[in-house]
Protein backbone atom coordinates (compact mmCIF):
# COMPACT_ATOMS: atom_id res chain seq x y z
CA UNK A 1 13.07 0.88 -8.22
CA UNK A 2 13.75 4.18 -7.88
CA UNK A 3 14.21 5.39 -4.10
CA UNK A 4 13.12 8.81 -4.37
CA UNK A 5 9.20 8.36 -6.22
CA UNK A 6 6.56 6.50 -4.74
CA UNK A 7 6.28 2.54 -5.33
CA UNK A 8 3.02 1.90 -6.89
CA UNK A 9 1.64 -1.34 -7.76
CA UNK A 10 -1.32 -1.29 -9.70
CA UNK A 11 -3.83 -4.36 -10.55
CA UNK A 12 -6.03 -4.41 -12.82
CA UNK A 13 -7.44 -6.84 -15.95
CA UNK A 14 -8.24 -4.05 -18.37
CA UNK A 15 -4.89 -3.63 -19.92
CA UNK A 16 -5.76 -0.67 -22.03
CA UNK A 17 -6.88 0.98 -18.91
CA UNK A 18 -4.15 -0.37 -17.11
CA UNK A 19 -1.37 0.73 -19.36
CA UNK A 20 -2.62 4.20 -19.59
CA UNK A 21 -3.12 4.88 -16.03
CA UNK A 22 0.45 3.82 -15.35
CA UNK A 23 2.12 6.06 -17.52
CA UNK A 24 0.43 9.07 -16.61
CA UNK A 25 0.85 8.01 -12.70
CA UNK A 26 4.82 7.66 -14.13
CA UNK A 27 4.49 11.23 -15.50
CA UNK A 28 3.22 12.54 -11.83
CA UNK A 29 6.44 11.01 -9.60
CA UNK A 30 5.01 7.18 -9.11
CA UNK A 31 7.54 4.20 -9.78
CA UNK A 32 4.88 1.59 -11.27
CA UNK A 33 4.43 -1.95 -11.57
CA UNK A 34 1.38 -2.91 -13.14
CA UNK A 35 -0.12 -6.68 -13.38
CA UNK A 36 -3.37 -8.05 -14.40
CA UNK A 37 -3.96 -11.10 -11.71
CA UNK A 38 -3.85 -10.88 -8.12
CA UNK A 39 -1.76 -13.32 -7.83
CA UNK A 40 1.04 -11.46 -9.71
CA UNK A 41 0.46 -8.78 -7.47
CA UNK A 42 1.02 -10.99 -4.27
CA UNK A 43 4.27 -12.26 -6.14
CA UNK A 44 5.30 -8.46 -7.09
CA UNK A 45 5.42 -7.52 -3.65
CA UNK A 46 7.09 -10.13 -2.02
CA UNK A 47 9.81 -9.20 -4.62
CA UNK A 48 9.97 -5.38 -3.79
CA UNK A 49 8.51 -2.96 -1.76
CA UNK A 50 5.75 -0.41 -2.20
CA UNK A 51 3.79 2.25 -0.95
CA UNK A 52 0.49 1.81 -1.96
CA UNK A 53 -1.56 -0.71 -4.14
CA UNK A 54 -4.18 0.19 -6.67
CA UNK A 55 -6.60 -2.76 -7.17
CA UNK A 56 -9.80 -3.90 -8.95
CA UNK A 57 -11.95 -6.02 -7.26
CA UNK A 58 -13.16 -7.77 -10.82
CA UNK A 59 -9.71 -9.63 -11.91
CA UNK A 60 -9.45 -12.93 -13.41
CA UNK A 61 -8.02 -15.74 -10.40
CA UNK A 62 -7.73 -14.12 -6.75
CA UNK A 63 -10.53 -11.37 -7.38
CA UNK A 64 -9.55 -8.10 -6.01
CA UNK A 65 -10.97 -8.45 -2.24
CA UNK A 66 -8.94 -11.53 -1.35
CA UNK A 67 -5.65 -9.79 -3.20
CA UNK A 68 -6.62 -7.00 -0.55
CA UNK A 69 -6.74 -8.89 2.44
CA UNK A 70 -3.49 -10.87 1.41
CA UNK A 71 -1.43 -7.61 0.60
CA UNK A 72 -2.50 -6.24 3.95
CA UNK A 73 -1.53 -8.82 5.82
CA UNK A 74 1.72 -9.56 4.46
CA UNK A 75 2.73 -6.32 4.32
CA UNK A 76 0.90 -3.98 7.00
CA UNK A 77 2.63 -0.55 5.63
CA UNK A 78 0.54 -1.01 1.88
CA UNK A 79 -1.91 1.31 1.77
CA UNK A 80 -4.27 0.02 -0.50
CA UNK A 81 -6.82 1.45 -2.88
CA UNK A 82 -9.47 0.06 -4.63
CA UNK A 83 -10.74 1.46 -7.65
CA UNK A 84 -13.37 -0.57 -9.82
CA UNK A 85 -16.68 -0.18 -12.16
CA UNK A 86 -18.37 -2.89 -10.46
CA UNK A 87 -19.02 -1.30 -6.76
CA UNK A 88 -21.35 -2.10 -3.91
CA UNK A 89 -21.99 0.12 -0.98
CA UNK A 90 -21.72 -3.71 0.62
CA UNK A 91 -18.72 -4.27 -0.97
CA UNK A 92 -17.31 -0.86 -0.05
CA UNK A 93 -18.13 -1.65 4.16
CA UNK A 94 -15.91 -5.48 3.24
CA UNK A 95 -13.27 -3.57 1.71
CA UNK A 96 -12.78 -0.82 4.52
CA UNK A 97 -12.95 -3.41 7.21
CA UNK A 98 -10.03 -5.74 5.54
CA UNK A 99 -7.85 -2.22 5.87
CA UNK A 100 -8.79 -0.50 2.18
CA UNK A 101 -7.37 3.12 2.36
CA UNK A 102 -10.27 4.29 -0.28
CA UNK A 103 -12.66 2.76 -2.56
CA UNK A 104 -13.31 4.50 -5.86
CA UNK A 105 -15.62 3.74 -8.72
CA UNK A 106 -14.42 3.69 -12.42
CA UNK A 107 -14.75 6.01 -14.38
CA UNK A 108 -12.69 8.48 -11.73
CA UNK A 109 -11.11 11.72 -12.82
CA UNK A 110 -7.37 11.55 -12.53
CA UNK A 111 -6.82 14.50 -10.49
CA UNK A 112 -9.13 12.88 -7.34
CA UNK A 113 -7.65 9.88 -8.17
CA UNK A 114 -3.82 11.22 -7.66
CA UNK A 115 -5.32 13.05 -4.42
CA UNK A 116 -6.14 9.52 -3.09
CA UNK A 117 -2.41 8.18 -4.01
CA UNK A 118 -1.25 11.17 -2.17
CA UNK A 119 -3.37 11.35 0.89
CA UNK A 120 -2.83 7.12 0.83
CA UNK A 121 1.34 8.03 0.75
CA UNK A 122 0.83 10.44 3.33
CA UNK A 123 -1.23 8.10 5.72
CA UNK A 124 1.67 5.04 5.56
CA UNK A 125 4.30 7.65 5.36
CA UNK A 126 2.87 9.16 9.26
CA UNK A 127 1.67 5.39 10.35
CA UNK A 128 5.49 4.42 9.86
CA UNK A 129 6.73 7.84 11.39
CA UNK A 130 4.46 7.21 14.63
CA UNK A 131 5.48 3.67 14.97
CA UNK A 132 9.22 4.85 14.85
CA UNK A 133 8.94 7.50 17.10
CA UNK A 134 6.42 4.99 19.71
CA UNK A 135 9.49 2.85 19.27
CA UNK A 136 11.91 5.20 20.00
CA UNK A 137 10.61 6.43 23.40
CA UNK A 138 9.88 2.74 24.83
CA UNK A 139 13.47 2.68 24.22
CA UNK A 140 14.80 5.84 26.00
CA UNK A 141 12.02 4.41 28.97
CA UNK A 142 14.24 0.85 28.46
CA UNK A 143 17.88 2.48 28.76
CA UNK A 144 17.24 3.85 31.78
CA UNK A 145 17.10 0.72 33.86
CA UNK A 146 18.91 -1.78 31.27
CA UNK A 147 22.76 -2.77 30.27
CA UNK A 148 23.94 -0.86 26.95
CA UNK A 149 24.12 -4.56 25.21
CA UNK A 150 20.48 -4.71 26.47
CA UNK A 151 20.28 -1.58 25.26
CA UNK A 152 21.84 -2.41 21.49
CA UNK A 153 19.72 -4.87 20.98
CA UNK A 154 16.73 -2.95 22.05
CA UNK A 155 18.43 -0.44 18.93
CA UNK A 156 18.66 -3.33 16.65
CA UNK A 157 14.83 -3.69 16.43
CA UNK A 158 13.82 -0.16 15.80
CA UNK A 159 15.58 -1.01 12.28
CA UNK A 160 13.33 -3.99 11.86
């Protein structure tokens, strides 16, 4: 994977679709991976990192919900967007409260769709940042009353 572009995994069973969507998400700056089961995308990330998932909720296996809730939790930086034909206003409410980013219905014009991506990158981009910097000044707060091997361990975990 390329450092510089933005790690994109996308999931979704329509491999027409699928394939399409990738390469003109390659032709905008996105490094893509793109799978067709849930449970390839669980395996893809555990393999390498990304920025932001794209998912269906209708895939064959581990439907896109539980794929959701199981890329959040493993790996609490994914942004995650959802983007299917087959929408609910009830499934919309599950998907926000399991940490969705957005929820989009097919058919979506590109150009929203790439300002989701972005505004998704942005959002785990700042989440990280703040984390960092919270990190950063509970550690100034630590060195002032703690040994400097305290102190380089304290270090050690801001790179965790």
């Amino acid at each position: 994977m390329d450092e510089k572009l933005i790690n994109l995994l996308i999931v979704d069973d329509e491999e027409t679709f699928l394939w399409a969507i990738a390469k003109r998400l390659e032709t905008r700056g996105f490094n893509v991976v793109a799978v067709t089961r849930g449970e390839a995308a669980i395996a893809e990330a555990q393999k390498q990192p990304f920025d932001i998932a794209l998912v269906d909720l209708r895939i064959p296996g581990m439907n896109g919900e539980e794929t959701l809730r199981i890329l959040k939790q493993e790996h609490p930086w994914l942004e995650v967007v959802i983007l299917t034909g087959h929408g609910s206003v009830e499934s919309a409410v599950e998907c926000t409260k399991d940490g969705a980013h957005s929820y989009l219905q097919k058919p979506c014009e590109f150009d929203r769709l790439l300002a989701v991506l972005t505004e998704a990158y942005k959002k785990k981009v700042m989440n990280k940042l703040k984390t960092r910097e919270e990190r950063m000044n509970e550690l100034i707060d630590y060195s002032q009353f703690s040994t400097p091997l305290a102190i380089l361990r304290k270090i050690r975990q801001l790179d965790e």
